[in-house]
Every structure is written in structure tokens, then in C-alpha cells.
N, C-alpha and C. Protein backbone atom coordinates (compact mmCIF):
# COMPACT_ATOMS: atom_id res chain seq x y z
N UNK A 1 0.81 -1.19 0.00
CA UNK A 1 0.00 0.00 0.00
C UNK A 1 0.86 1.26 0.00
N UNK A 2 1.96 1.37 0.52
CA UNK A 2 2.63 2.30 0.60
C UNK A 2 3.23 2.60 -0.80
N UNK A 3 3.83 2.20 -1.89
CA UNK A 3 3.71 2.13 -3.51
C UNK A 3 2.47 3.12 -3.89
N UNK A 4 1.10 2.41 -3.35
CA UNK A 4 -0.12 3.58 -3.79
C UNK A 4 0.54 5.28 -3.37
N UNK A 5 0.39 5.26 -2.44
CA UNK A 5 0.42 6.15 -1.23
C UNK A 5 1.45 7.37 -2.37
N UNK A 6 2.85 6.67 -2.26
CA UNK A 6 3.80 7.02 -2.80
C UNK A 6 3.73 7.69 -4.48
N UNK A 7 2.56 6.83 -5.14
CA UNK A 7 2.43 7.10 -6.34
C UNK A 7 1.37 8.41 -6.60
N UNK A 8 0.63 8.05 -5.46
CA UNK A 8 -0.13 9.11 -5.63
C UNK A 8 0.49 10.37 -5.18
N UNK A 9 1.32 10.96 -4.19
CA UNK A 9 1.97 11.86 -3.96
C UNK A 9 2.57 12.48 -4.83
N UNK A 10 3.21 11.44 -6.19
CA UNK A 10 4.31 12.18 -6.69
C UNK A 10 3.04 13.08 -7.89
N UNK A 11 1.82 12.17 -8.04
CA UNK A 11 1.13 12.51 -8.81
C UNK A 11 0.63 13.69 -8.50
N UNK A 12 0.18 13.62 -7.22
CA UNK A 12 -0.27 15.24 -6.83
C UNK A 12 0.33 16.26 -6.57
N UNK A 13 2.03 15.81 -6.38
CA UNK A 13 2.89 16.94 -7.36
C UNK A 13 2.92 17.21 -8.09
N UNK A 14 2.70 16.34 -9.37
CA UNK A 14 3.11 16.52 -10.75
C UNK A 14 1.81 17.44 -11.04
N UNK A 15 0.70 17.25 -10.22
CA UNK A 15 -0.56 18.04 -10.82
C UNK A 15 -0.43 19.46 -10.19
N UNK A 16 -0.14 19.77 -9.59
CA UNK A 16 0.19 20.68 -8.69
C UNK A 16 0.94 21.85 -9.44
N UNK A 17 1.63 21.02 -9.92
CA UNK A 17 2.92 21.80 -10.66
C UNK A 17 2.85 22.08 -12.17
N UNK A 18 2.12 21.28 -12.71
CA UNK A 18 1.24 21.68 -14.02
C UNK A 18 0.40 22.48 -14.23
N UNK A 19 -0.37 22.32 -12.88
CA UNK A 19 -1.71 23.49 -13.08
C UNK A 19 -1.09 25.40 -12.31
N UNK A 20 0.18 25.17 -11.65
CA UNK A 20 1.02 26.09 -11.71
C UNK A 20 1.45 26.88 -13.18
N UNK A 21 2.01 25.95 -13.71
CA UNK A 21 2.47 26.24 -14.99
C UNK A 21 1.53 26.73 -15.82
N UNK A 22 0.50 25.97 -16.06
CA UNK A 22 -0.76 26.22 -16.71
C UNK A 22 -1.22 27.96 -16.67
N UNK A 23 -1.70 28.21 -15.02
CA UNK A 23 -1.73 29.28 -14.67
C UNK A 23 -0.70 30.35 -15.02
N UNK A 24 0.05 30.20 -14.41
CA UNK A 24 1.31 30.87 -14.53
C UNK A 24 2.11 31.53 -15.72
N UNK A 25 2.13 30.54 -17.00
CA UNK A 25 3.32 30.50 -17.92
C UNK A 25 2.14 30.29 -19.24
N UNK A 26 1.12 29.37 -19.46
CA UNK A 26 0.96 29.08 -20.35
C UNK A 26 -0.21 29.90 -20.86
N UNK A 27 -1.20 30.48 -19.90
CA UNK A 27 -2.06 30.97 -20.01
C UNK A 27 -1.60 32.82 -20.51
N UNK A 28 -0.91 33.15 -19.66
CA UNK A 28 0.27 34.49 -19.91
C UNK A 28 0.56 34.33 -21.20
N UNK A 29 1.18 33.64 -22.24
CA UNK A 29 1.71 33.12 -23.32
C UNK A 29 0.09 33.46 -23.94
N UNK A 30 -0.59 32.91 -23.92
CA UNK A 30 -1.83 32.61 -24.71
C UNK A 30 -2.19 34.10 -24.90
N UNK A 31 -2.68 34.69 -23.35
CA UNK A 31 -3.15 36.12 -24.01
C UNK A 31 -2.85 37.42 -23.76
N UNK A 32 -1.22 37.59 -23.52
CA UNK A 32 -0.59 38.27 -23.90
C UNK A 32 0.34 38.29 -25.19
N UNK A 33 1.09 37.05 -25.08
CA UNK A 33 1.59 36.78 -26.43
C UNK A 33 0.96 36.29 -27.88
N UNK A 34 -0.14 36.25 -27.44
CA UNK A 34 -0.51 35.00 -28.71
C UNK A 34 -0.54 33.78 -29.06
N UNK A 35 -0.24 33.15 -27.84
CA UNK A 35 0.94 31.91 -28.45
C UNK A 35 -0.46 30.64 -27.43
N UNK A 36 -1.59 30.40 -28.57
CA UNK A 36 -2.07 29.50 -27.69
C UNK A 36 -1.77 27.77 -27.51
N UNK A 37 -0.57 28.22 -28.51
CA UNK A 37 -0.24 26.34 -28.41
C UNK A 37 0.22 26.04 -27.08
N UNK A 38 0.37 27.01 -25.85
CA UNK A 38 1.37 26.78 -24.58
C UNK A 38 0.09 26.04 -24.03
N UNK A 39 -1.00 26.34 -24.01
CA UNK A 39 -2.36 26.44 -23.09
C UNK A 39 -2.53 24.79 -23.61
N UNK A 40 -2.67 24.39 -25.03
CA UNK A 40 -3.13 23.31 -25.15
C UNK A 40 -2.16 22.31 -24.98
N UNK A 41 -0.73 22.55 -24.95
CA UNK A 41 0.20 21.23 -24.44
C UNK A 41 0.28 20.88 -23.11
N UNK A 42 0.28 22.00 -22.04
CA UNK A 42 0.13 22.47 -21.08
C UNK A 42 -1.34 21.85 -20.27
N UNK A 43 -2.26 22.22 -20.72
CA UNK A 43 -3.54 21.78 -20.18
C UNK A 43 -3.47 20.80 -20.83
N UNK A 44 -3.61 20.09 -21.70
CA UNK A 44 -3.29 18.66 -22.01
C UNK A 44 -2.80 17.67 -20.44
N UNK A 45 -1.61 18.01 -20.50
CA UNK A 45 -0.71 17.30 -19.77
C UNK A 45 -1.32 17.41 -18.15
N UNK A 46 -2.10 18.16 -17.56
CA UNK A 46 -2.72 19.01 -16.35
C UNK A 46 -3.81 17.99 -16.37
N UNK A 47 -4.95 18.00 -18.03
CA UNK A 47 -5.87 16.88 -17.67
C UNK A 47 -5.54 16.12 -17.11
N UNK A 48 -4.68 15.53 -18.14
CA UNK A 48 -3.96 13.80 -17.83
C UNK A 48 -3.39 13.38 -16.29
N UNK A 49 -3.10 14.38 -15.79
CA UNK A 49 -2.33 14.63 -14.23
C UNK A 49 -3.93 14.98 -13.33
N UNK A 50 -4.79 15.48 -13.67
CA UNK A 50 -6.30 15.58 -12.67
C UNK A 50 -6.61 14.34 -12.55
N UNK A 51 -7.26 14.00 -14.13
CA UNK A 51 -7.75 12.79 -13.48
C UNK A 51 -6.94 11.92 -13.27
N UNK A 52 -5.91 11.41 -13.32
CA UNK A 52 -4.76 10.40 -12.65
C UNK A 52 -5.01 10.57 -11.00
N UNK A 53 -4.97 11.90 -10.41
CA UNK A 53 -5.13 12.45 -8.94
C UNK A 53 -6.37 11.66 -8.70
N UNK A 54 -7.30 12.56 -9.55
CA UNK A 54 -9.04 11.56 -8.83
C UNK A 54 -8.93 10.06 -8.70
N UNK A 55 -8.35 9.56 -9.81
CA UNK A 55 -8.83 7.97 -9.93
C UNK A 55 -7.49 7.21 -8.77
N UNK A 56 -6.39 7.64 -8.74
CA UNK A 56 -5.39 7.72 -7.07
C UNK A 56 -6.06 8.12 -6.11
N UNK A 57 -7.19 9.31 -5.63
CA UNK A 57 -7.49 9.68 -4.73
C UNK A 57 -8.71 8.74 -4.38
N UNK A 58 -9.55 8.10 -5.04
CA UNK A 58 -10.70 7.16 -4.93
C UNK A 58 -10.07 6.22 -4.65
N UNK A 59 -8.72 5.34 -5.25
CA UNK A 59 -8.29 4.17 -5.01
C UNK A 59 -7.89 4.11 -3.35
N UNK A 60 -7.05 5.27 -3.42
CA UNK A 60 -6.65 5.16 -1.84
C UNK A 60 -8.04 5.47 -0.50
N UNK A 61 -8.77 6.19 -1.10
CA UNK A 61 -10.31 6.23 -0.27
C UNK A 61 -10.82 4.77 0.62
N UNK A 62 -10.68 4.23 -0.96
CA UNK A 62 -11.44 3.16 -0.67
C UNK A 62 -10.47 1.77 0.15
N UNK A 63 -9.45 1.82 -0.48
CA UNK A 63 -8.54 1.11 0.17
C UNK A 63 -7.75 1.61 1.31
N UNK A 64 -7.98 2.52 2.30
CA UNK A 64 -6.83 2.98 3.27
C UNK A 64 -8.45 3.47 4.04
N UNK A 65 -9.67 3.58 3.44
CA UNK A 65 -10.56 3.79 4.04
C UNK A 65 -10.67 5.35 4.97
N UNK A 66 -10.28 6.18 4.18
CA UNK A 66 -10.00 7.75 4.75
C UNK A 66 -11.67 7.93 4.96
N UNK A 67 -11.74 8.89 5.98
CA UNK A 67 -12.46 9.72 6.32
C UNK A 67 -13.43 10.55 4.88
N UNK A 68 -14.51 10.97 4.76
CA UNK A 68 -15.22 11.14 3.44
C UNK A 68 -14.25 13.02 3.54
N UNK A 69 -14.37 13.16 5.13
CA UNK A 69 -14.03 14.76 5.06
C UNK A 69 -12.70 14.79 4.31
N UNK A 70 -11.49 13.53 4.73
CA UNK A 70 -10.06 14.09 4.03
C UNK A 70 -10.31 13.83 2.61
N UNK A 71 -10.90 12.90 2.19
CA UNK A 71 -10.83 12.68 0.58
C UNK A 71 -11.08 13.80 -0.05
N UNK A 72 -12.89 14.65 0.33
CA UNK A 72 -12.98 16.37 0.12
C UNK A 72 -12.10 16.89 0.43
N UNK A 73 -11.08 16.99 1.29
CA UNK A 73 -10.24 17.92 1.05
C UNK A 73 -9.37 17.75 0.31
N UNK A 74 -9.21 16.93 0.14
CA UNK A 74 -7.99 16.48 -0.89
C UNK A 74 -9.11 17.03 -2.58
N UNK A 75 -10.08 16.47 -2.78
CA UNK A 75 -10.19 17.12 -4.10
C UNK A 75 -10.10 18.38 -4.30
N UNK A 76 -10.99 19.03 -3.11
CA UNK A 76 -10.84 20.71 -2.77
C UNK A 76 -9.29 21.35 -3.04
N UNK A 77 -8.36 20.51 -2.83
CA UNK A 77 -7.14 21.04 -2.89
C UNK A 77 -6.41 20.81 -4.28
N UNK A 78 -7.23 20.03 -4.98
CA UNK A 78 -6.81 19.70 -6.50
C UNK A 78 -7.06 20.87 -7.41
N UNK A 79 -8.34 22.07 -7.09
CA UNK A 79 -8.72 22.62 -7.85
C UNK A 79 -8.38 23.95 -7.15
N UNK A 80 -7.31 24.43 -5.98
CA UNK A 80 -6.58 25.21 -5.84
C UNK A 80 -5.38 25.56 -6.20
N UNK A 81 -5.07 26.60 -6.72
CA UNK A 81 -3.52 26.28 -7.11
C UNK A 81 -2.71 26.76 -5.37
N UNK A 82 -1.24 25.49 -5.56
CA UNK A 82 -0.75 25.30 -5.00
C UNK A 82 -1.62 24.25 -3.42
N UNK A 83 -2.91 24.06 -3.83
CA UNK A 83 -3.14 23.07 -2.83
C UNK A 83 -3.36 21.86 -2.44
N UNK A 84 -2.65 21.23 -3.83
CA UNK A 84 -1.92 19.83 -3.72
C UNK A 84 -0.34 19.89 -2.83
N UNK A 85 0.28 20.77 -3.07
CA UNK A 85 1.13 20.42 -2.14
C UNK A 85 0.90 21.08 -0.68
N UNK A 86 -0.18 21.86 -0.54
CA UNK A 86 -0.71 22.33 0.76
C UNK A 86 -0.87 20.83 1.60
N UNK A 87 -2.04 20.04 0.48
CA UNK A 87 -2.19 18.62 1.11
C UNK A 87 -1.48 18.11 1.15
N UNK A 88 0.04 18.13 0.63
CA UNK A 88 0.41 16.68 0.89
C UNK A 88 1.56 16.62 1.97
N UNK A 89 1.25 18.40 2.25
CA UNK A 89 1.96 18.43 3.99
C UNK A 89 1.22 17.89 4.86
N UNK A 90 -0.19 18.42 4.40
CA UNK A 90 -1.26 18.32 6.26
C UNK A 90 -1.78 17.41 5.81
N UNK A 91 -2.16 15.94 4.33
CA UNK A 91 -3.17 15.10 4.84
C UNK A 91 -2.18 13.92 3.82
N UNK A 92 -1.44 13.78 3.19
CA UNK A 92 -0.58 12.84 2.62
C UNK A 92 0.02 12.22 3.27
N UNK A 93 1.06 12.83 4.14
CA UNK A 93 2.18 12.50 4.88
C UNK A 93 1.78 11.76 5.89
N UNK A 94 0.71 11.99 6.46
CA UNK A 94 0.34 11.07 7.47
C UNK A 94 0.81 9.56 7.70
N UNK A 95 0.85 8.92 8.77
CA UNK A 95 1.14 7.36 8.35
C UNK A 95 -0.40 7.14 8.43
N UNK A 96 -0.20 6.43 7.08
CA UNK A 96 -1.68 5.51 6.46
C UNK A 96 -1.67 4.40 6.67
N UNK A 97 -0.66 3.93 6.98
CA UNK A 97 -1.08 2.22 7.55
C UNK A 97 -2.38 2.00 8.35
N UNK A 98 -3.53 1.03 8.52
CA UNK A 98 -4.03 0.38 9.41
C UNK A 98 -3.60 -0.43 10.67
């Protein structure tokens, strides 16, 4: 279980840090520069990294049997920027063992 745990963390970095970018770099590019190919490689790659998070965040739900409140927070924190890694100080790190 700890492999899950682990996989999902790096994932909710990787989403974290995309939808940073997204915000940040690609969207700036789009409509200041012009340049909307940043937005669609960019958000591309951000989908692919959300739902990877959801369908990790349900697996571990159901299997580590979290609380309904941490799982909401954990999605709540998917659709903040920077609050995937908010979570994965205060509700990741935890020891999840049973």
C-alpha cells in the first residue's frame, strides 16, 4: 500500500505543478503573447495529471478507508492552485497504515 500512497503523492505533485504552470506560464503566453499552443500542451498534460489524482485519490479512499471529510479535502485542494502540495503536507504525509 505504501507504492499507492507514494504514487499518488508524486502525482499530486506533478498536478500541482502543471496546473502552476498552466496558470502561470501558459495561459500568460496565450493572451498576452498570442501563443495558444502553450495552453493546449500544457492543459493537455494538467488533464492527464487531474484525473490520474481523482482515480489515485478514490483508489486510496477506498482502500486505506480515509475519512469522506479528508478525501474532500484532498479534491478541494486539487482545484486550488498550489493546494496539492498544501495537502500533501497536512493530509498525505500522514502514516496511512491500518
Amino acid at each position: 500500500m505504501k507504492t499507492t500512497v507514494a504514487a499518488f503523492r508524486l502525482i499530486a505533485l506533478l498536478e500541482g505543478m502543471s496546473f502552476i504552470v498552466l496558470l502561470g506560464i501558459a495561459m500568460p503566453l496565450k493572451y498576452y503573447l498570442d501563443k495558444p499552443e502553450a495552453v493546449k500542451v500544457v492543459g493537455m498534460a494538467h488533464g492527464v495529471l487531474f484525473v490520474l489524482y481523482l482515480v489515485f485519490l478514490l483508489m486510496i479512499h477506498l482502500k486505506l478507508k480515509w475519512e469522506i471529510k479528508k478525501t474532500l479535502l484532498a479534491f478541494v485542494a486539487a482545484l486550488l492552485p498550489f493546494g496539492t502540495f498544501y495537502a500533501d503536507y497536512k493530509l498525505f504525509r500522514e502514516k496511512t497504515t491500518n
